[in-house]
Every structure is written in structure tokens, then in C-alpha cells.
Protein backbone atom coordinates (compact mmCIF):
# COMPACT_ATOMS: atom_id res chain seq x y z
CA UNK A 1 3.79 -5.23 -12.54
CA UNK A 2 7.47 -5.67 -13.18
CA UNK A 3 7.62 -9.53 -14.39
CA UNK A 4 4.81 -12.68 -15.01
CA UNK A 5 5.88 -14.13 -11.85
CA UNK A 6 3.00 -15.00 -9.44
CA UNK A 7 4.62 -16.05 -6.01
CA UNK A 8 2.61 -18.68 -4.26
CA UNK A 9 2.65 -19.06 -0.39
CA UNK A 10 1.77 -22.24 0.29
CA UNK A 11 1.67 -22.44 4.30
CA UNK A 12 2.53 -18.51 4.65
CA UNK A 13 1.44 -17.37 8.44
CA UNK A 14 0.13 -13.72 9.42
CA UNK A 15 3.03 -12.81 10.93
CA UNK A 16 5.10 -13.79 7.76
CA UNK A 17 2.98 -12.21 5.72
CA UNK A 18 4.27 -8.39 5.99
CA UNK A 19 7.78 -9.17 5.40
CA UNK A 20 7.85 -11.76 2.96
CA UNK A 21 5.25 -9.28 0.86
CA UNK A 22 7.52 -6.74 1.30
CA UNK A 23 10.88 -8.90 0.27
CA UNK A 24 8.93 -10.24 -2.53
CA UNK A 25 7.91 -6.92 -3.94
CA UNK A 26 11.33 -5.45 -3.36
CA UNK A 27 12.91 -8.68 -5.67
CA UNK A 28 10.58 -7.47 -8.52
CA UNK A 29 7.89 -10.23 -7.71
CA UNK A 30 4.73 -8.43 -7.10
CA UNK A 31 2.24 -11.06 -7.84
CA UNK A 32 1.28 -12.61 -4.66
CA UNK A 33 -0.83 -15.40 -4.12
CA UNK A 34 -1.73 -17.04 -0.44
CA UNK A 35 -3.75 -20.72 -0.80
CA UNK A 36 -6.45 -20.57 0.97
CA UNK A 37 -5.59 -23.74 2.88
CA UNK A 38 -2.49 -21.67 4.77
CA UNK A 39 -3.24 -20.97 8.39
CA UNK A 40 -5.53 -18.21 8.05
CA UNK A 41 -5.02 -16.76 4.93
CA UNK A 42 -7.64 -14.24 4.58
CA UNK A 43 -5.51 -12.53 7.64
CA UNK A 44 -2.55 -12.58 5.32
CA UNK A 45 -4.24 -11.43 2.48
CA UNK A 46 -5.66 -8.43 4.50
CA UNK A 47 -2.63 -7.89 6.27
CA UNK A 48 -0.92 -7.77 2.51
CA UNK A 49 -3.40 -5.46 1.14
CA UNK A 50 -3.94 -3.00 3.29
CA UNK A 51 0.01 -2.67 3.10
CA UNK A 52 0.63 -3.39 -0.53
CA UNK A 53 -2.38 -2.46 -2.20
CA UNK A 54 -0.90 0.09 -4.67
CA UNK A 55 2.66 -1.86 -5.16
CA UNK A 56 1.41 -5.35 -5.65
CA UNK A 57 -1.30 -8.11 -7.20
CA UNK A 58 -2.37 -9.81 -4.53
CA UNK A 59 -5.02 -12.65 -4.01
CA UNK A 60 -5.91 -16.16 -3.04
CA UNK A 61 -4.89 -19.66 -4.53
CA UNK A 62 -6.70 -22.98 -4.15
CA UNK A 63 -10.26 -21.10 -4.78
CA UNK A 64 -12.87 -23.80 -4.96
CA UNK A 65 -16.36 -22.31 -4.42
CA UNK A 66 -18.32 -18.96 -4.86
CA UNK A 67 -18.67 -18.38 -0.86
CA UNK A 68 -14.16 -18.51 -1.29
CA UNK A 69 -14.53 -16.14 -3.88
CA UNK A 70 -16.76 -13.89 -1.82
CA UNK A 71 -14.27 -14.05 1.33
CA UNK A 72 -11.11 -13.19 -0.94
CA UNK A 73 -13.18 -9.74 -2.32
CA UNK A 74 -13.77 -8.95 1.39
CA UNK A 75 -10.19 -9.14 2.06
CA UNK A 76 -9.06 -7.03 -0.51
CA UNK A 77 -8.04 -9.35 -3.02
CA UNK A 78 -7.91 -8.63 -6.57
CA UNK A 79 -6.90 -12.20 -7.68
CA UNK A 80 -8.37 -15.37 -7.50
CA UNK A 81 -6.33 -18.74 -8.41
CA UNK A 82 -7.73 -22.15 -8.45
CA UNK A 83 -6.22 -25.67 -9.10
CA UNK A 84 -9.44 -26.52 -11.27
CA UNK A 85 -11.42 -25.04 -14.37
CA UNK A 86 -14.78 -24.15 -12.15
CA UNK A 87 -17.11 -21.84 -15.12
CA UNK A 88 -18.98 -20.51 -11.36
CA UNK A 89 -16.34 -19.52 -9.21
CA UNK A 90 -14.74 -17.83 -12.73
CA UNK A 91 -17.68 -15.77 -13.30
CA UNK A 92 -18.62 -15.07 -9.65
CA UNK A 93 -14.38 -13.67 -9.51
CA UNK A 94 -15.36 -11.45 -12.42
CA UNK A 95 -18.27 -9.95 -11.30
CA UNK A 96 -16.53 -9.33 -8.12
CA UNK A 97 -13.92 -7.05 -10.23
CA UNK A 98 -11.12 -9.00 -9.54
CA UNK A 99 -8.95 -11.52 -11.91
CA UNK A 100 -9.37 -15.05 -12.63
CA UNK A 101 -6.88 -17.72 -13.48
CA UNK A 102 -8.29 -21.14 -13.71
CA UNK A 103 -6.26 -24.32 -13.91
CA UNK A 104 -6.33 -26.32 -16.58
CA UNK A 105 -5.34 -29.16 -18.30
CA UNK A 106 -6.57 -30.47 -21.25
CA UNK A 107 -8.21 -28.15 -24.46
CA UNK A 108 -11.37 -28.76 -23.46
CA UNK A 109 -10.78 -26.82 -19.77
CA UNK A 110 -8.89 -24.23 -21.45
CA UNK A 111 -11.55 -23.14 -23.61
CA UNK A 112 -14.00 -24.01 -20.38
CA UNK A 113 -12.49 -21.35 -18.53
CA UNK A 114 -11.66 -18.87 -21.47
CA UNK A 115 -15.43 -18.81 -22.73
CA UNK A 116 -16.30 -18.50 -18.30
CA UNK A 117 -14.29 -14.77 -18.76
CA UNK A 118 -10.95 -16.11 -17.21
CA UNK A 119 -8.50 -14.05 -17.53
CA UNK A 120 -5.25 -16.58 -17.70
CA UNK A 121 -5.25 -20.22 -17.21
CA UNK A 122 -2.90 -21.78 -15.16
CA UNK A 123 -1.88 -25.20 -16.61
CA UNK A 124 -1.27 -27.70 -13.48
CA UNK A 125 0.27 -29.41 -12.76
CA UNK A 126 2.89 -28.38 -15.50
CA UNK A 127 5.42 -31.16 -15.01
CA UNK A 128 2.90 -33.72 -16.19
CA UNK A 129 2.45 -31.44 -19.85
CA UNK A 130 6.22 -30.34 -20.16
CA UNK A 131 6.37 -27.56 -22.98
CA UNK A 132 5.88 -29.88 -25.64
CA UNK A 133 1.73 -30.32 -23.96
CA UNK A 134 1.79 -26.38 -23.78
CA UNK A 135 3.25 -25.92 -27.62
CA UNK A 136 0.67 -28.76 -28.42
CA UNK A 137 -2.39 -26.48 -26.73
CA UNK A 138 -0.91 -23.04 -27.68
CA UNK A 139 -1.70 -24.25 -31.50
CA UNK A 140 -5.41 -24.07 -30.66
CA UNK A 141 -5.89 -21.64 -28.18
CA UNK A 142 -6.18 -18.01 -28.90
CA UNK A 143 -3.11 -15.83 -29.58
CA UNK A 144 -3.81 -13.55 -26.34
CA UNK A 145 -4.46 -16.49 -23.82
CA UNK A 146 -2.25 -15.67 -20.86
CA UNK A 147 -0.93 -19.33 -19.53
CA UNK A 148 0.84 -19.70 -16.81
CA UNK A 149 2.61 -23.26 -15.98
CA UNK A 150 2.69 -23.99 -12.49
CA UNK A 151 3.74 -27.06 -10.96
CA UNK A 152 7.07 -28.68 -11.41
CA UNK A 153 8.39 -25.01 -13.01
CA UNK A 154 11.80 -23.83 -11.81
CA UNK A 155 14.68 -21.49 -13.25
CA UNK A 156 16.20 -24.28 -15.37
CA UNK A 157 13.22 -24.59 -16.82
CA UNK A 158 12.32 -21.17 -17.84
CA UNK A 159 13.40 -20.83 -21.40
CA UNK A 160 12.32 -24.15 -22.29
CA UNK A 161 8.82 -23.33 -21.28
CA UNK A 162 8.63 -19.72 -22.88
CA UNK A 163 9.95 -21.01 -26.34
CA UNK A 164 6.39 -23.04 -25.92
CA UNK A 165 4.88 -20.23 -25.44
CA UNK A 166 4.00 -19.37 -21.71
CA UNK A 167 3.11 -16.07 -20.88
CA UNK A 168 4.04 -16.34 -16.87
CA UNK A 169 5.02 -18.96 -14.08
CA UNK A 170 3.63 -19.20 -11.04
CA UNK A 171 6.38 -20.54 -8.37
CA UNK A 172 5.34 -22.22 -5.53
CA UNK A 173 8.40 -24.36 -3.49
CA UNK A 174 11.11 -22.85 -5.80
CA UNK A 175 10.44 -19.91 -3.77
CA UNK A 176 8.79 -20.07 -0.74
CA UNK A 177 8.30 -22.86 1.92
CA UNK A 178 7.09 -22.90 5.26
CA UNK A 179 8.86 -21.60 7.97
CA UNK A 180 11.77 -19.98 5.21
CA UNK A 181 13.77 -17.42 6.64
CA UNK A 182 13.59 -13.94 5.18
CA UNK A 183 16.98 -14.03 4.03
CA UNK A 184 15.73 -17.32 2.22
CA UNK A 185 12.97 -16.24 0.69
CA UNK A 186 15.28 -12.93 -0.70
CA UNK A 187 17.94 -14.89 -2.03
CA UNK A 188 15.57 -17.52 -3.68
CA UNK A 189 13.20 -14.13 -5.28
CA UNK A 190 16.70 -12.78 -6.70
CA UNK A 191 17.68 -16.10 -8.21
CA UNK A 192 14.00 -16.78 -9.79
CA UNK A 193 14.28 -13.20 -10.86
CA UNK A 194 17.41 -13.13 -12.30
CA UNK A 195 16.85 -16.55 -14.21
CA UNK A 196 13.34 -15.16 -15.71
CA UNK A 197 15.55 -12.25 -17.46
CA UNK A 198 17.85 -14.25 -18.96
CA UNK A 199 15.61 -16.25 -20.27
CA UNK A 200 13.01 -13.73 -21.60
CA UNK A 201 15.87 -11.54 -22.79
């Protein structure tokens, strides 16, 4: 994976789904994430995988139950996002061998999730914590939690947030909207991209 950078595509069609991947991946963002509440999304996410399998993450967002978690597997998904800390449809995303972030807000979710096997949490909606909430929850939590703010997040934002101590972003309308042209979504991918280096440098 070349940067912590999960892309979400919020309202991403099948027929986007092949060339925003592919713009995406060629930017350096190869974390892809399709809600499962865009127009058929397990489409996309097939569409994605059976494409992209071997030069990209690539999974489902909004993940609320087991039977979602199920449906994501079949498509070829090897992550699983969700706005909520949900213990079940953590450990039913491990057993199906792929990853689990869970979102998360407060301590008590955060260790929730970690003891459920997650594998990052994603604090949402970030705006509402800022970095001081994150510095405040990365005294507590262990060293090696991955946390990604999502939410709110954007480039000016970025070294702000990583002084606090996250380990990723994900980047949802700072990067892709629906119905974004190509060259949109390229330019936007080189910006985010370019802004995470100069801030992680």
C-alpha cells in the first residue's frame, strides 16, 4: 500500500467504478472503499476486484450487519468499514479473512472494537473530536491502534491531525463526489496526495 489513505465512494456507480479505481490507484491511493448505500455497490466492488485485486485494498463502507459482511466476502472484498463499533459484524469480518475498521467515538467503543479483533478504528465523525479528542484517546489506547479520522478531514488538516497521532484518513467528499469527472477525481487524488507527504514528511 503506498500511503494510509482510504478513498471513500460515497454514491460511486458501476460504470464509474473501473476508472475511478484505476485513477485512484494510479494517484498512490489504493485503499478503496464503496458504502454500501451507493447504487449497487457490491457490482462496484466486484467490478474493482476482479480488476484490482493484486494493486489495491478494496472493500465496503457503511457495514451494519453480519448478512453485509457476508455479501462484501462474496464480492471479493477484503475490507469492511462501518460508521458504528458493532463487536458482531467485527468478528463475523474477521473470520471471513478480511479487515475490520470500526467507528468509534468515545474510549469505551475504541476498546469495544479493539477487544472484538478490529483491526483500526475509524473515529467519526472526526470534526466533532478535532485532534485535541484524538491526542486525548491516543493517551489510553494502545501504542499500535491504527486510527483513522474520517469525517470533516481535509489537506489543511493533515498535520494537525498526525501530530495527535492518527495513523491514516479516510477521505470521503475531499475526494470524490457523485457524478465527478475523471479529470476531477485525478486532480483532487494528486492534491490529497501531495498534501499527505508534506505533512508526514
Amino acid at each position: 500500500m503506498n500511503r494510509p489513505l482510504i478513498a471513500i465512494l460515497r454514491g460511486l456507480t458501476p460504470d464509474e467504478a473501473l476508472p475511478a479505481a484505476e485513477t485512484l490507484i494510479a494517484a498512490g491511493i489504493d485503499r478503496l472503499e464503496v458504502p454500501l448505500n451507493s447504487p449497487r455497490a457490491y457490482d462496484s466492488i466486484r467490478a474493482m476486484v476482479d480488476a484490482f485485486r493484486d494493486d489495491a485494498l478494496i472493500g465496503a463502507g457503511t457495514v451494519l450487519t453480519e448478512v453485509q459482511v457476508q455479501e462484501v466476502a462474496e464480492a471479493g472484498g477484503r475490507i469492511v468499514l462501518s460508521p458504528n463499533c458493532d463487536p458482531g459484524v467485527i468478528r463475523a469480518t474477521k473470520a471471513a479473512g478480511m479487515q475490520s475498521f470500526a467507528g468509534v467515538f468515545t474510549a469505551t467503543e475504541c476498546f469495544a472494537a479493539l477487544a472484538a479483533g478490529a483491526d483500526g478504528l475509524k473515529l467519526f465523525p472526526a470534526f466533532l473530536a478535532g485532534p485535541e479528542g484524538l491526542r486525548a484517546l491516543r493517551a489510553v489506547l494502545p501504542t499500535d491502534a491504527a486510527v483513522y479520522p474520517v469525517g470533516g478531514v481535509g489537506p489543511e488538516d493533515f498535520a494537525s491531525w498526525l501530530a495527535a497521532g492518527a495513523s491514516g484518513f479516510g477521505l470521503g467528499t475531499a475526494l470524490y463526489t457523485p457524478g465527478c469527472s475523471i479529470a476531477d477525481l485525478a486532480a483532487r487524488a494528486a492534491d490529497l496526495a501531495a498534501a499527505y507527504d508534506t505533512a508526514a514528511a
